[in-house]
C-alpha atoms as a PDB file:
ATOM      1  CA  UNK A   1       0.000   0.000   0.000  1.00  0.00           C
ATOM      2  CA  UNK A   2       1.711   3.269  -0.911  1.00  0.00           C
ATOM      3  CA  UNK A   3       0.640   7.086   0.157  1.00  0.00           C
ATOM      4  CA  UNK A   4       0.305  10.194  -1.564  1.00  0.00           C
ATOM      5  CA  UNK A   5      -0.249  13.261  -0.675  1.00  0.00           C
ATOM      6  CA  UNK A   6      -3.430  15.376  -2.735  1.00  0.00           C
ATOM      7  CA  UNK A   7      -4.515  18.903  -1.775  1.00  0.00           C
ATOM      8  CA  UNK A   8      -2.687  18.747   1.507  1.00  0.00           C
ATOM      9  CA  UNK A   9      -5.438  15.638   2.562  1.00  0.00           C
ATOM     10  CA  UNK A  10      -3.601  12.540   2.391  1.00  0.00           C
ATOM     11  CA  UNK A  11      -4.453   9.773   0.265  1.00  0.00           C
ATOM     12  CA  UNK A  12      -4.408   6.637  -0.475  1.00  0.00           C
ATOM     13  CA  UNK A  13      -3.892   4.595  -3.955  1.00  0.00           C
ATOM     14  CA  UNK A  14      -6.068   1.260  -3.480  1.00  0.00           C
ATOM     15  CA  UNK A  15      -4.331  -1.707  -3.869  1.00  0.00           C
ATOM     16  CA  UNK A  16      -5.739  -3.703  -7.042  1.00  0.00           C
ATOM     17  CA  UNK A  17      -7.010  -0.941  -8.306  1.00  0.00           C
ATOM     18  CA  UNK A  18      -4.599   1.244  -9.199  1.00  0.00           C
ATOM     19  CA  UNK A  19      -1.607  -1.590  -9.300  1.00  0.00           C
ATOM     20  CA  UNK A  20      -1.300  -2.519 -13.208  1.00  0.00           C
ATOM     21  CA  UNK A  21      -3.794   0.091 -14.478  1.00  0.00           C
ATOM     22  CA  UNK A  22      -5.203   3.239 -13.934  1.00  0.00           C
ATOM     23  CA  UNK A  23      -9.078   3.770 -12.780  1.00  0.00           C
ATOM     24  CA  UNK A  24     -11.147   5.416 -15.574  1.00  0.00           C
ATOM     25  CA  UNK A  25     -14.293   5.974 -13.353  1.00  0.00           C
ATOM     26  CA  UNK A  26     -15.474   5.890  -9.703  1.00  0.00           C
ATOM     27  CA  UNK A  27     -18.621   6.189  -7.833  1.00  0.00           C
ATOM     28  CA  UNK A  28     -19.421   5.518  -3.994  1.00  0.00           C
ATOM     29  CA  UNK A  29     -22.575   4.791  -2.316  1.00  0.00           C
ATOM     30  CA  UNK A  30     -23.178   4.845   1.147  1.00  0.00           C
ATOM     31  CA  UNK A  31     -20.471   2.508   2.604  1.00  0.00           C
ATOM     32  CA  UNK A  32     -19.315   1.288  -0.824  1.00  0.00           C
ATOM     33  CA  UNK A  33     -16.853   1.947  -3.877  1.00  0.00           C
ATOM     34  CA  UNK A  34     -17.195   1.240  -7.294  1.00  0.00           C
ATOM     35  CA  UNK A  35     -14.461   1.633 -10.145  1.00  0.00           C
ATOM     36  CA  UNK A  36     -13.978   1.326 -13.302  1.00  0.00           C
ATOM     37  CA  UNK A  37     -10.855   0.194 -15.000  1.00  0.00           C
ATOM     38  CA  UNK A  38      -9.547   1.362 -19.298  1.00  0.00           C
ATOM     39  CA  UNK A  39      -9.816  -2.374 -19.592  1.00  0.00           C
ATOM     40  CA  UNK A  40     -13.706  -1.934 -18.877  1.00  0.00           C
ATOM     41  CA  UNK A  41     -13.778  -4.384 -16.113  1.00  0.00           C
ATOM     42  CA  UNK A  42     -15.692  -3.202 -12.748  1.00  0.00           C
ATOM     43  CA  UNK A  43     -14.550  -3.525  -9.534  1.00  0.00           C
ATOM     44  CA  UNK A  44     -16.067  -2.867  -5.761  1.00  0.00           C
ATOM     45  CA  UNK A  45     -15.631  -2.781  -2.502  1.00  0.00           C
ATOM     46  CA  UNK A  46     -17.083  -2.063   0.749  1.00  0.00           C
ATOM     47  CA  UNK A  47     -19.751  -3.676   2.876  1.00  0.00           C
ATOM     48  CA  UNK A  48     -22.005  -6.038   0.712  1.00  0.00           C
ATOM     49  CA  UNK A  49     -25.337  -6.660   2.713  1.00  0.00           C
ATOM     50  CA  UNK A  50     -27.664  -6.704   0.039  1.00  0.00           C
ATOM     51  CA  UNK A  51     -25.136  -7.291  -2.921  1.00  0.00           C
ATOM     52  CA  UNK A  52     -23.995  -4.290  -4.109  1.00  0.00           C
ATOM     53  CA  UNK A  53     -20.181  -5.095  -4.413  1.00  0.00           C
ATOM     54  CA  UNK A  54     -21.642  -7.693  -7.464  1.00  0.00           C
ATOM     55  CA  UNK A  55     -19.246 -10.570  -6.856  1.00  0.00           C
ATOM     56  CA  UNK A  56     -22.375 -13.138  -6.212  1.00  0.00           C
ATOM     57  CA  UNK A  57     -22.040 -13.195  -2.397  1.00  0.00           C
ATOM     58  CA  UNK A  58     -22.928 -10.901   0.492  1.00  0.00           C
ATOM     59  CA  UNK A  59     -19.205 -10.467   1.728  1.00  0.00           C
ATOM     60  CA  UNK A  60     -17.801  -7.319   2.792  1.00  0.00           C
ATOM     61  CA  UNK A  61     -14.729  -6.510   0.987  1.00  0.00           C
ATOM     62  CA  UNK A  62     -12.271  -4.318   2.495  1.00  0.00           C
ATOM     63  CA  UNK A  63      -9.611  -4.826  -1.380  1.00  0.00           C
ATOM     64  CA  UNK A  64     -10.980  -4.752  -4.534  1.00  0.00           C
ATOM     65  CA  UNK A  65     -12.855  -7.752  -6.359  1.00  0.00           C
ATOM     66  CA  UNK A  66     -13.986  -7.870  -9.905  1.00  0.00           C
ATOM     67  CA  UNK A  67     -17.910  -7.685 -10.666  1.00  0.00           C
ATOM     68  CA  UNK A  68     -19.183 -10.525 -12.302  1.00  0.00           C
ATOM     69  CA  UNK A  69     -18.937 -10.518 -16.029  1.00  0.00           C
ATOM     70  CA  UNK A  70     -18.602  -7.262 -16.728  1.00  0.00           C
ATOM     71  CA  UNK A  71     -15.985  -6.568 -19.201  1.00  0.00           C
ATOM     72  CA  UNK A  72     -16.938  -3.542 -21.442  1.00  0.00           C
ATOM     73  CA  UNK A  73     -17.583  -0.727 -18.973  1.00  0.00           C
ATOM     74  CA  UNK A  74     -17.745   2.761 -19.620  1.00  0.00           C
ATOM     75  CA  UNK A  75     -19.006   4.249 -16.413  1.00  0.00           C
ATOM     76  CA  UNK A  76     -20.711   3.376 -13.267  1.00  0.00           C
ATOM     77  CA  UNK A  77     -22.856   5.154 -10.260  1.00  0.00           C
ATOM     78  CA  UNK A  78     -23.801   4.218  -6.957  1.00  0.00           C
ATOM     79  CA  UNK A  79     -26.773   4.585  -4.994  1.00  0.00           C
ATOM     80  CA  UNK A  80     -27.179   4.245  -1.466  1.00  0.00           C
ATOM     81  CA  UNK A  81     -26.556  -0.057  -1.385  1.00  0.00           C
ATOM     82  CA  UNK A  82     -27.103  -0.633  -5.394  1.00  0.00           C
ATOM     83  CA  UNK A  83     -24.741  -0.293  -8.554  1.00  0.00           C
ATOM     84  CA  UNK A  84     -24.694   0.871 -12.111  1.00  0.00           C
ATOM     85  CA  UNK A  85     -22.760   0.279 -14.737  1.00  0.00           C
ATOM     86  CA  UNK A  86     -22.948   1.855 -18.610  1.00  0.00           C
ATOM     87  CA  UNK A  87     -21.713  -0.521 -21.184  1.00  0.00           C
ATOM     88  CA  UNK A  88     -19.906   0.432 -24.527  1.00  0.00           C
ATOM     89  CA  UNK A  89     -22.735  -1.480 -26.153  1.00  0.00           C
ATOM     90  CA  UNK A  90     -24.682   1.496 -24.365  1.00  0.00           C
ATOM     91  CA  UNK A  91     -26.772  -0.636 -22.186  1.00  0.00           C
ATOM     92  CA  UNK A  92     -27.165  -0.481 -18.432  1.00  0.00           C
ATOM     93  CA  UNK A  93     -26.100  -3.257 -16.101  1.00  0.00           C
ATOM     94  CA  UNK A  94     -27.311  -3.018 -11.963  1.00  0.00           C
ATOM     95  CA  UNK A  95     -26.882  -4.489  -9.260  1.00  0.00           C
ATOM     96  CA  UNK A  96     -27.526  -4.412  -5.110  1.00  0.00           C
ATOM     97  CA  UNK A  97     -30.451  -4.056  -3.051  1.00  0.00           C
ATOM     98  CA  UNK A  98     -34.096  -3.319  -5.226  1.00  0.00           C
ATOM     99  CA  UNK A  99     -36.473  -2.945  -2.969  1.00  0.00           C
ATOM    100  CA  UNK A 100     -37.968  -0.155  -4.550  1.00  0.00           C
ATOM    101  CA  UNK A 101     -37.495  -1.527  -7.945  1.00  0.00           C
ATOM    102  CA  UNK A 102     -34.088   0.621  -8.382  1.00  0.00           C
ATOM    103  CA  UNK A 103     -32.260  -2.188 -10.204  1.00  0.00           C
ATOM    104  CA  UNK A 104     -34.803  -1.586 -12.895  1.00  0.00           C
ATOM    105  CA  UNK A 105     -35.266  -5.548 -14.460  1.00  0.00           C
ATOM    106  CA  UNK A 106     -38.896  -5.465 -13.223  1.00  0.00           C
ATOM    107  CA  UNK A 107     -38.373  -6.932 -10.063  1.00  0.00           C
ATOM    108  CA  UNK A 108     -37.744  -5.600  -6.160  1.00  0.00           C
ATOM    109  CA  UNK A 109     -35.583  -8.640  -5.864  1.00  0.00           C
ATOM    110  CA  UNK A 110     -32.087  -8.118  -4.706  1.00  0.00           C
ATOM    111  CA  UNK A 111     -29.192  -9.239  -6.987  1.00  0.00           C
ATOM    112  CA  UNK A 112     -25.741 -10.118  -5.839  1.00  0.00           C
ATOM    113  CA  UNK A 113     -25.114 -10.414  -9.430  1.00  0.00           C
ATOM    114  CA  UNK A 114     -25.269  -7.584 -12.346  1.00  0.00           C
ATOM    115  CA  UNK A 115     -28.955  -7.923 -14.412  1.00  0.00           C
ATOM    116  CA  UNK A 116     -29.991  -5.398 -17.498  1.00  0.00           C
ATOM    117  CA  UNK A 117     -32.036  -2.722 -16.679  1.00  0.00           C
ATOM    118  CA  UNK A 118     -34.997  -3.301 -19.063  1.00  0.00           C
ATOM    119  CA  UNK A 119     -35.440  -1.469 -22.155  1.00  0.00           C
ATOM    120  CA  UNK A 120     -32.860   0.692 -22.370  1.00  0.00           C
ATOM    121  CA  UNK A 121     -30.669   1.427 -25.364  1.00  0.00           C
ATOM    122  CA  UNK A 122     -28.352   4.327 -26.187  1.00  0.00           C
ATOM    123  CA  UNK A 123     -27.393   5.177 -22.528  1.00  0.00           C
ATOM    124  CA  UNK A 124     -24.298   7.504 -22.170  1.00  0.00           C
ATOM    125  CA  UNK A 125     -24.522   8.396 -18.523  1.00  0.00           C
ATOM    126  CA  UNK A 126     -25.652   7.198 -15.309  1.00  0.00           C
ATOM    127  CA  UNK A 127     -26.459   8.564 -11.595  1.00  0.00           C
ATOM    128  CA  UNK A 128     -28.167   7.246  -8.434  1.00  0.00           C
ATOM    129  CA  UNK A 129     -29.611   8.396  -5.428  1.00  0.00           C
ATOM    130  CA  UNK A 130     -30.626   6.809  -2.385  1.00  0.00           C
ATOM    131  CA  UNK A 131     -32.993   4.287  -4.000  1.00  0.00           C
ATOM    132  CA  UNK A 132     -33.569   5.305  -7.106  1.00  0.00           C
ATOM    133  CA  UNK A 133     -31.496   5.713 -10.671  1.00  0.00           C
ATOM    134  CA  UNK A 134     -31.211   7.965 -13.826  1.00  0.00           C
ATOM    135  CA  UNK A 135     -30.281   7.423 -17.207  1.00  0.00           C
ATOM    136  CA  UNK A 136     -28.954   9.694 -20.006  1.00  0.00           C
ATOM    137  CA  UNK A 137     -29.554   8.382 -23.325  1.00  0.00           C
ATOM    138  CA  UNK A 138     -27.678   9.393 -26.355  1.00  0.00           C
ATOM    139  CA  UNK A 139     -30.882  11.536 -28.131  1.00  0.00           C
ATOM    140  CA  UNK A 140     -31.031  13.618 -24.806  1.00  0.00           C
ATOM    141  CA  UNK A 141     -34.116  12.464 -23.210  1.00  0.00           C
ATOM    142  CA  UNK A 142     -33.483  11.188 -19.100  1.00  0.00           C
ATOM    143  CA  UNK A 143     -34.840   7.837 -17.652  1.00  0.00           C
ATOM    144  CA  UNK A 144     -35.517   7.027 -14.638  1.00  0.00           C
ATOM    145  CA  UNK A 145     -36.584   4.424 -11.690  1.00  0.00           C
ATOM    146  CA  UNK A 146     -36.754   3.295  -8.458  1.00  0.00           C
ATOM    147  CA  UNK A 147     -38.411   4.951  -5.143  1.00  0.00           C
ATOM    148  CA  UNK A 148     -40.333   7.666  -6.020  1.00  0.00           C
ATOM    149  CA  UNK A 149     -42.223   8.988  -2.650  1.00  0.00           C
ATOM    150  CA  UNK A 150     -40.999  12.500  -3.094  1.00  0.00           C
ATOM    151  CA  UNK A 151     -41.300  12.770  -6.619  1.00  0.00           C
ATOM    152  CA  UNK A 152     -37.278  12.217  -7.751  1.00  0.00           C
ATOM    153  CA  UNK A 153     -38.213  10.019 -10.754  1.00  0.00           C
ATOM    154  CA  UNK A 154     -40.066  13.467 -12.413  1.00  0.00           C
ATOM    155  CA  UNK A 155     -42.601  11.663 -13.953  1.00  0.00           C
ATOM    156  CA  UNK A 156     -44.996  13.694 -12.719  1.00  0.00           C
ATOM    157  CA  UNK A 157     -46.265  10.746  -9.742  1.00  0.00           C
ATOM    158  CA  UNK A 158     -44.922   9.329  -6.550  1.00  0.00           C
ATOM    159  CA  UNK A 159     -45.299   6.134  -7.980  1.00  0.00           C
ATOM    160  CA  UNK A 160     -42.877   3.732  -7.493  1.00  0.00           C
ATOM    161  CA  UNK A 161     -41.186   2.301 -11.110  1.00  0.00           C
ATOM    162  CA  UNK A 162     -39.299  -0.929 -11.282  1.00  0.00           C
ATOM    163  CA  UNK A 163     -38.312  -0.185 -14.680  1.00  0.00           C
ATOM    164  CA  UNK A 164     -37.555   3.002 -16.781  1.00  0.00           C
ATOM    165  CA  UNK A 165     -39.867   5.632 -16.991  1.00  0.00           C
ATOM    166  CA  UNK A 166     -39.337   8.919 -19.411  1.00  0.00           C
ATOM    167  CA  UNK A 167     -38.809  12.374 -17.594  1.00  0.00           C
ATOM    168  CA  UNK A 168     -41.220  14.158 -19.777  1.00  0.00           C
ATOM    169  CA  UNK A 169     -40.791  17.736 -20.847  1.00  0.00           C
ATOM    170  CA  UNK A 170     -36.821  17.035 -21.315  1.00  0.00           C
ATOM    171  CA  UNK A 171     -34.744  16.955 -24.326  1.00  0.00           C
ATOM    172  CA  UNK A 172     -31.630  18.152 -25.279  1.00  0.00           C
ATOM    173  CA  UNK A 173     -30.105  17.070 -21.842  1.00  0.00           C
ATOM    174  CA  UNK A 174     -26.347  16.906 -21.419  1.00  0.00           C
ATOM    175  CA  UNK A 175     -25.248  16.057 -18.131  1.00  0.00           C
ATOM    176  CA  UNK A 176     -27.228  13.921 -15.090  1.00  0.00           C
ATOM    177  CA  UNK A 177     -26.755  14.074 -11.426  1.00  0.00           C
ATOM    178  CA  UNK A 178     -28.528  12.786  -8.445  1.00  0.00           C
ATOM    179  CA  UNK A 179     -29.202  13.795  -4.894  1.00  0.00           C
ATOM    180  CA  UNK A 180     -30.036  11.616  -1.802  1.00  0.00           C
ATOM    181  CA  UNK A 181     -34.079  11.955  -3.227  1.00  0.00           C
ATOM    182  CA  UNK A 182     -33.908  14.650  -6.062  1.00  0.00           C
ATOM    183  CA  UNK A 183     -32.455  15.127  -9.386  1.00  0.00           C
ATOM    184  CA  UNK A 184     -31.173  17.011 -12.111  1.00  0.00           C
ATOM    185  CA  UNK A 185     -30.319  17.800 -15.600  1.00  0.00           C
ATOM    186  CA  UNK A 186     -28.634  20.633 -18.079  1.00  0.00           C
ATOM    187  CA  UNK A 187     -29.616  21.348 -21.105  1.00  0.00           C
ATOM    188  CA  UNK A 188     -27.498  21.885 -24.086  1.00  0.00           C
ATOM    189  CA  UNK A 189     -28.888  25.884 -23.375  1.00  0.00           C
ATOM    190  CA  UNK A 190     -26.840  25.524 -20.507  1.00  0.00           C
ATOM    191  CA  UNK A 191     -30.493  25.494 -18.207  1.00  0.00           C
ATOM    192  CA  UNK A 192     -30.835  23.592 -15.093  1.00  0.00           C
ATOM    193  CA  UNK A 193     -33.796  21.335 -14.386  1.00  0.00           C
ATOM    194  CA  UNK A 194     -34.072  20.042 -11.288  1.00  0.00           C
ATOM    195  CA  UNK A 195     -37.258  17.447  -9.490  1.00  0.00           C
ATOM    196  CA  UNK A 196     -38.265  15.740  -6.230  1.00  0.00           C
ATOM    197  CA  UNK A 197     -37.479  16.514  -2.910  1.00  0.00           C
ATOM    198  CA  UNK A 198     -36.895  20.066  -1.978  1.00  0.00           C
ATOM    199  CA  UNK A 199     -37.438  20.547   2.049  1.00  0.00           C
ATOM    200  CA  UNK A 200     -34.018  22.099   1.721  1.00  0.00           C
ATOM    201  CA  UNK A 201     -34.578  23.504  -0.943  1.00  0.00           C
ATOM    202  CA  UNK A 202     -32.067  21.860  -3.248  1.00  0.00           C
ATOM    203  CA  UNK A 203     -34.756  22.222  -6.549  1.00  0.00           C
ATOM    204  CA  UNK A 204     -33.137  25.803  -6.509  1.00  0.00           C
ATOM    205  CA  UNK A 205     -36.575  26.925  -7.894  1.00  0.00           C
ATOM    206  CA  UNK A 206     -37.655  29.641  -4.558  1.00  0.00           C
ATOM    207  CA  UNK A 207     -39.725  27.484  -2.978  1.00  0.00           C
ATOM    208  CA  UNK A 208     -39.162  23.812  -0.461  1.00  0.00           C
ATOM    209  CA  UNK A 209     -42.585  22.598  -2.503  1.00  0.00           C
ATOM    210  CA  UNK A 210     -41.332  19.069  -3.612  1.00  0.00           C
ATOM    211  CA  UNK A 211     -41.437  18.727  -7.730  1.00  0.00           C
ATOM    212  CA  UNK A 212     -42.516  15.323  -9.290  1.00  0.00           C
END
């Protein structure tokens, strides 16, 4: 294990990640790590409780292990105890807990394995929040699934989705992100769009009036 200092916070360079190759993306969730290597494998660690580290068990990991048959990575997120992963192929692969259907196959079954979100093609970019995930598809137009009780999937419901839903009203989007339980989206104006929870008011829109 060797140390390096960064921004005068000291830092160090995970061993089997950064040994033999250099780390082309990383996420975190809420007590776990997800990168992804140039070769486009996928790698996590962390605790593992309800899957999320997607090496088929439910062991914590405190060192790197490679997520099951994933080869052709391109980016990843994590949400609070679930995974994503963008492949070049420009589909989505997830991961971890789903009891709120964040996984997006369908299901609110947990998988300690990666499974395809369901009918999504063209996906460029990726985010997660606490329970629920968005996707960025090549045309511009944002997807999105999971829990939904303060409105964070924008499709205009609290309804829970367990697999992709359109944010209507968007296109031309650019760039995702994801709070805890809101999200948002530029536009290639360069305008910010923002839904769900906004007691804090993290919409940025005047008000704490939650947005679906």
């Amino acid at each position: 294990m060797r140390k390096t200092a960064v921004a005068g916070a000291l830092a160090l360079i995970v061993f089997g990640v950064s040994d033999g190759a250099r780390a082309q993306s990383a996420a975190g969730g809420a007590y776990h790590t997800t990168v992804v290597k140039p070769d486009g494998s996928v790698w996590n660690w962390g605790t593992n409780g309800n899957g999320q580290l997607g090496d088929g068990t439910t062991v914590q990991r405190v060192l790197p292990v490679p997520v099951s048959a994933l080869s052709t990575a391109v980016g990843a997120a994590d949400g609070d105890n679930h995974s994503l992963a963008v492949l070049g192929n420009g589909t989505l692969k997830a991961w971890g807990s789903n009891g709120n259907g964040q996984l997006g196959d369908g299901t609110t079954t947990q998988r300690t394995t990666p499974v395809t979100v369901t009918g999504l093609q063209g996906v460029i970019a990726v985010a997660a929040g606490s329970a629920f995930s968005i996707a960025l598809k090549g045309d511009g137009t944002v997807w999105t699934w999971g829990a939904n009780g303060s409105g964070q999937l924008g499709d205009g419901t609290t309804t829970q989705r367990t697999s992709p839903v359109q944010v209507p009203g968007l296109s031309g989007i650019v760039v995702i992100a994801a709070g805890s339980v809101h999200a948002l989206a530029v536009r290639n104006d360069g305008t910010v769009w923002a839904w769900g929870s906004n007691g804090n008011g993290q919409i940025g829109d005047g008000t704490t009036t939650r947005r679906t």
